[in-house]
Protein backbone atom coordinates (compact mmCIF):
# COMPACT_ATOMS: atom_id res chain seq x y z
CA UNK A 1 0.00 0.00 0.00
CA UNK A 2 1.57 3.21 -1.20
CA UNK A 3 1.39 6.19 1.38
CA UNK A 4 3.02 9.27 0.34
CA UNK A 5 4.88 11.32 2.44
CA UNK A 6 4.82 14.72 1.06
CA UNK A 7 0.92 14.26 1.26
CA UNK A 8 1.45 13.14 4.95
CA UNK A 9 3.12 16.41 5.46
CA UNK A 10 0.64 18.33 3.71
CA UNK A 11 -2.07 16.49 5.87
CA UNK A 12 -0.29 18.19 8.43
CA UNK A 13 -0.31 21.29 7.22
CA UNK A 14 3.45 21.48 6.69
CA UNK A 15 3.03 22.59 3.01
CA UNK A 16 6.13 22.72 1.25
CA UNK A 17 7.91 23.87 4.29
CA UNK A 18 10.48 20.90 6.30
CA UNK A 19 9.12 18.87 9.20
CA UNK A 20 12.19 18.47 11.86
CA UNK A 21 13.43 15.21 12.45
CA UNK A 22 11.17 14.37 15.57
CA UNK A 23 8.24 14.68 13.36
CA UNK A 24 9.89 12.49 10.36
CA UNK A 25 10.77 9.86 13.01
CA UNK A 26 7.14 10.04 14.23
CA UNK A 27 5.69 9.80 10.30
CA UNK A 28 8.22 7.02 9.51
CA UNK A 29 6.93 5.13 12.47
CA UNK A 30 3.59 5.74 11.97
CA UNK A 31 3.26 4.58 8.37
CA UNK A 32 4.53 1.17 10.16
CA UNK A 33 1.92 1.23 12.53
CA UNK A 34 -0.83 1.74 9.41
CA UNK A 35 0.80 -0.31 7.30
CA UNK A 36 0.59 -3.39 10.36
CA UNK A 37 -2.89 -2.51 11.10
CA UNK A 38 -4.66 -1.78 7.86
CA UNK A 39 -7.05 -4.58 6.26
CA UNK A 40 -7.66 -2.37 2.98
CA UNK A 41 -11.00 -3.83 1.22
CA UNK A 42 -13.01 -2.14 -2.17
CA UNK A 43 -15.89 -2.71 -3.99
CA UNK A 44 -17.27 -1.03 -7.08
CA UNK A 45 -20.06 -1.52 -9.95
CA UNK A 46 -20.65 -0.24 -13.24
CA UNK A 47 -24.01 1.37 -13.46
CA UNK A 48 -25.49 3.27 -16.99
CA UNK A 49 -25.53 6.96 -16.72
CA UNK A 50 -28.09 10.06 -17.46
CA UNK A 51 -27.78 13.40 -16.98
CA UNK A 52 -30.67 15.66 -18.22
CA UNK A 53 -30.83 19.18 -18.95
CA UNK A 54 -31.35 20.58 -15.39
CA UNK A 55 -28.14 18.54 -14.19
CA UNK A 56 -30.00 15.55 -12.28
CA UNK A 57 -27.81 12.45 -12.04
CA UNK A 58 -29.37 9.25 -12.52
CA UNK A 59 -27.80 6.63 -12.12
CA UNK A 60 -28.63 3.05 -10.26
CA UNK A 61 -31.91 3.74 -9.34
CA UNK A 62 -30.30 7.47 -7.30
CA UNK A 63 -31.41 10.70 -9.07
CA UNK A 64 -29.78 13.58 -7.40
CA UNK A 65 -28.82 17.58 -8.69
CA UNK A 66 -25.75 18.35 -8.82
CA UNK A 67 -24.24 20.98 -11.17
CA UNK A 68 -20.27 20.49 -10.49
CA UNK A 69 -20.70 16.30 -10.54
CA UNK A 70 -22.73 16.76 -14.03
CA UNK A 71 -19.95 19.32 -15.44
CA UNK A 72 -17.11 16.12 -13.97
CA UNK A 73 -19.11 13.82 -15.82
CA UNK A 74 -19.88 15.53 -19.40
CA UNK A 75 -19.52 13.29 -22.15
CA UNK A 76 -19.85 10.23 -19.85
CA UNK A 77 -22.00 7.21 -20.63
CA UNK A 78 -21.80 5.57 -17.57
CA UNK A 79 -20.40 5.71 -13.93
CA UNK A 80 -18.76 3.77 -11.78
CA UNK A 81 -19.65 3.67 -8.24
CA UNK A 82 -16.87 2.95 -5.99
CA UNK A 83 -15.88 2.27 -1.88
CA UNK A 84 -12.84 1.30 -0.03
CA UNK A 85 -11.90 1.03 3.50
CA UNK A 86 -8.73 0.62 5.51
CA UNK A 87 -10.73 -1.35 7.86
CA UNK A 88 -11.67 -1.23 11.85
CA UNK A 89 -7.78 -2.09 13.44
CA UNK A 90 -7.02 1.62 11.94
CA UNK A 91 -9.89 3.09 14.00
CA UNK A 92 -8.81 1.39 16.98
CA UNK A 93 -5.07 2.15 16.60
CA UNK A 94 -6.28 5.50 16.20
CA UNK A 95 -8.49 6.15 19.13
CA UNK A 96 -5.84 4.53 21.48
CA UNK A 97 -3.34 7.54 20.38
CA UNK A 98 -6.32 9.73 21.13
CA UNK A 99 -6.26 8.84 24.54
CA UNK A 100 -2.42 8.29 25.12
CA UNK A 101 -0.65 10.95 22.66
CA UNK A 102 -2.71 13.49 20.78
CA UNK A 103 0.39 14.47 18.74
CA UNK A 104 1.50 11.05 17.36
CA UNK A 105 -2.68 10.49 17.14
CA UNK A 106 -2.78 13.60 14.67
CA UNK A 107 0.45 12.38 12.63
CA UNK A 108 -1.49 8.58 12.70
CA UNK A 109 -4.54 10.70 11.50
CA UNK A 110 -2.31 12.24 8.50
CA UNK A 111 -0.47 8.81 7.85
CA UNK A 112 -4.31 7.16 7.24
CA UNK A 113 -5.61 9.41 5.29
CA UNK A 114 -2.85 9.42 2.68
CA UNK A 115 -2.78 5.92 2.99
CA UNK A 116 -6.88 5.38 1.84
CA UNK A 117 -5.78 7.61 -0.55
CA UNK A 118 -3.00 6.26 -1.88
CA UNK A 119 -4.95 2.66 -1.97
CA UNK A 120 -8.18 4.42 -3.86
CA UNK A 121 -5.07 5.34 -6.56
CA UNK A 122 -4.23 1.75 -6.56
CA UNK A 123 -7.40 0.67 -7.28
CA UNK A 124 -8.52 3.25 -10.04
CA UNK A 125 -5.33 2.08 -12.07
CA UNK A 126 -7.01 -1.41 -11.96
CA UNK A 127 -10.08 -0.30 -13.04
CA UNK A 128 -8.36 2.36 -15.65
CA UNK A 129 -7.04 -0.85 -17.16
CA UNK A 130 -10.09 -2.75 -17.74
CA UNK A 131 -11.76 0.16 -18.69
CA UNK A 132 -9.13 0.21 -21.83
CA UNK A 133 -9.77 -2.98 -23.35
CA UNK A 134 -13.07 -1.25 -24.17
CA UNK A 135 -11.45 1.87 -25.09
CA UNK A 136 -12.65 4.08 -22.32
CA UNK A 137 -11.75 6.83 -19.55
CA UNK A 138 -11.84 7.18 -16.08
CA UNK A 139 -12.97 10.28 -14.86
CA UNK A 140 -11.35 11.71 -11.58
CA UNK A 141 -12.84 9.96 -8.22
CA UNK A 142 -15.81 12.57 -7.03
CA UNK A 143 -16.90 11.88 -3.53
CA UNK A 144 -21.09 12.67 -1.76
CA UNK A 145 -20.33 16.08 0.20
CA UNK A 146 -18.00 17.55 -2.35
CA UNK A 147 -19.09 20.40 -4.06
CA UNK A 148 -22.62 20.77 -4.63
CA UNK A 149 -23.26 16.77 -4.53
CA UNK A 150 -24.95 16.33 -1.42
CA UNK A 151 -23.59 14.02 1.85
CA UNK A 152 -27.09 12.43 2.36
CA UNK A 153 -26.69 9.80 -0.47
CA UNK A 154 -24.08 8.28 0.70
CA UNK A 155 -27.01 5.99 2.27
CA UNK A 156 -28.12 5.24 -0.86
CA UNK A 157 -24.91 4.81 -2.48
CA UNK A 158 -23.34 2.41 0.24
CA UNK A 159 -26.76 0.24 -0.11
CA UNK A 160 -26.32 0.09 -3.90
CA UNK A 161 -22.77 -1.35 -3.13
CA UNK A 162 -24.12 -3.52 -0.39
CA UNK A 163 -20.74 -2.29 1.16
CA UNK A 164 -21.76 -3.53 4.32
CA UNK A 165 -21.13 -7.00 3.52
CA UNK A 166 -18.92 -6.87 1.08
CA UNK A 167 -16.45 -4.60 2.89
CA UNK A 168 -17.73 -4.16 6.26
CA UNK A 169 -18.38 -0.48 5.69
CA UNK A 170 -21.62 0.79 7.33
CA UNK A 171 -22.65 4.47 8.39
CA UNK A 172 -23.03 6.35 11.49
CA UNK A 173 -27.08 8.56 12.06
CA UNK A 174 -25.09 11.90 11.11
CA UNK A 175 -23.86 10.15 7.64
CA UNK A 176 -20.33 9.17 9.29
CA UNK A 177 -18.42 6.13 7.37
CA UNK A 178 -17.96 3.48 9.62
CA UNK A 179 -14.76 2.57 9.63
CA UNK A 180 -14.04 6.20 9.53
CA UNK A 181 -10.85 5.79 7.19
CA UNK A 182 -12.95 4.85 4.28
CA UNK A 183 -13.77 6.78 0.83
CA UNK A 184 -16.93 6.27 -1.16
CA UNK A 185 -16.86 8.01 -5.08
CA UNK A 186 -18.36 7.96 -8.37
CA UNK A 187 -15.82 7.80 -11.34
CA UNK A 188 -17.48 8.44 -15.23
CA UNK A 189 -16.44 6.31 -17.89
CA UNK A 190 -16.08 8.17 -21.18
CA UNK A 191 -15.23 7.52 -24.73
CA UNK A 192 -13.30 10.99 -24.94
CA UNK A 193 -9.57 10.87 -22.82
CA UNK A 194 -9.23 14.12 -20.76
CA UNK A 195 -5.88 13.19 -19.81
CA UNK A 196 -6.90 13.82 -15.88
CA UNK A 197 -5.09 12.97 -13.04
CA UNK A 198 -6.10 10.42 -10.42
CA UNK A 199 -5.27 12.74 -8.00
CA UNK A 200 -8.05 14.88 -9.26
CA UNK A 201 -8.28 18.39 -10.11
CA UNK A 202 -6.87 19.40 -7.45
CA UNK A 203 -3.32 18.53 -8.55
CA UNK A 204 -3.72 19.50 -11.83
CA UNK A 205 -2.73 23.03 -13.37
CA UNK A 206 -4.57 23.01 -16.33
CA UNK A 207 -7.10 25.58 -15.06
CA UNK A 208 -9.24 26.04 -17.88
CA UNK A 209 -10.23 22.63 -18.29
CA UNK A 210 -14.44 22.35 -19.44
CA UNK A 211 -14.81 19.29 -17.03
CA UNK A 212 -12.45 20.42 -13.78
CA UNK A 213 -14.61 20.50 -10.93
């Protein structure tokens, strides 16, 4: 499982300024600890897409509005809807720092969420590769609560993915993934190659791009 320092460090709001040698030693360590605990488990489907004219998404038996997921997903024909988890022992791990150590439990907090990250990567390239013996795209991951796509699908969406037996992911009453280290997106499949990122928009600096979100 990849986990990337430099977005560690940025996790921590180092930016491109040097963490001291304490705080390297505590990342280093840290990743370890992640790396010993984590159980990482993903699901996905492949589900037709339509957007109409007012910019509802339907997809999978969900129709929702959302004007910045329907501009990510222009020229799509379908969608892929998509969840991973590092699993429970990360939740633990992390609590027990919360009680013991708050510092090493925010650097354990940084280390996870790079390292979800860094596995969602993994498994986008997989499904970038089957997507090309059909000659199509993968769209950037786009996650429920970002931008105008609202957080109260994720209900919906999890349930589509039956994710809570096939990956032991479940949610909270406020909308919370359980286990909390856990990502949930929808990735378009297109016929037309954007060239985008994984990482997203976000790390891309073509700023005038018709689909960035």
């Amino acid at each position: 499982m990849d986990i990337n320092v430099r977005e560690v460090l940025r996790y921590l709001g180092y930016g491109r300024n040097q963490a001291d040698e304490a705080v390297m030693g505590m990342v280093c360590d840290c990743i370890d600890k992640v790396r010993q605990t984590a159980n990482p488990k993903s699901v996905y489907r492949r589900f037709p897409l339509n957007i109409t004219d007012d910019n509802y998404i339907e997809a999978a038996g969900i129709r929702v509005k959302s004007n910045s997921l329907a501009k990510n997903l222009k020229d799509c024909s379908e969608v892929i809807f998509f969840a991973a988890t590092l699993g429970t022992d990360v939740d633990r791990m992390l609590n027990r720092y919360l009680k013991l150590d708050i510092t090493r439990a925010a650097v354990f907090q940084a280390v996870a969420a790079a390292a979800i990250e860094g596995y969602c990567n993994e498994c986008q390239k997989k499904i970038e590769g089957e997507a090309a013996t059909e000659g199509l795209y993968v769209r950037p991951r786009f996650s429920p609560g970002y931008g105008d796509l609202p957080l109260n699908i994720q209900s919906q969406f999890l349930s589509v993915l039956n994710t809570h037996k096939t990956i032991g992911l479940t949610l909270s009453e406020g909308d919370i993934m359980i286990p909390e280290k856990s990502v949930s997106a929808i990735m378009g499949l297109s016929h037309r190659n954007m060239k985008c990122s994984i990482e997203g928009c976000e790390s891309c600096d073509k700023t005038d791009c018709a689909y960035r979100r």
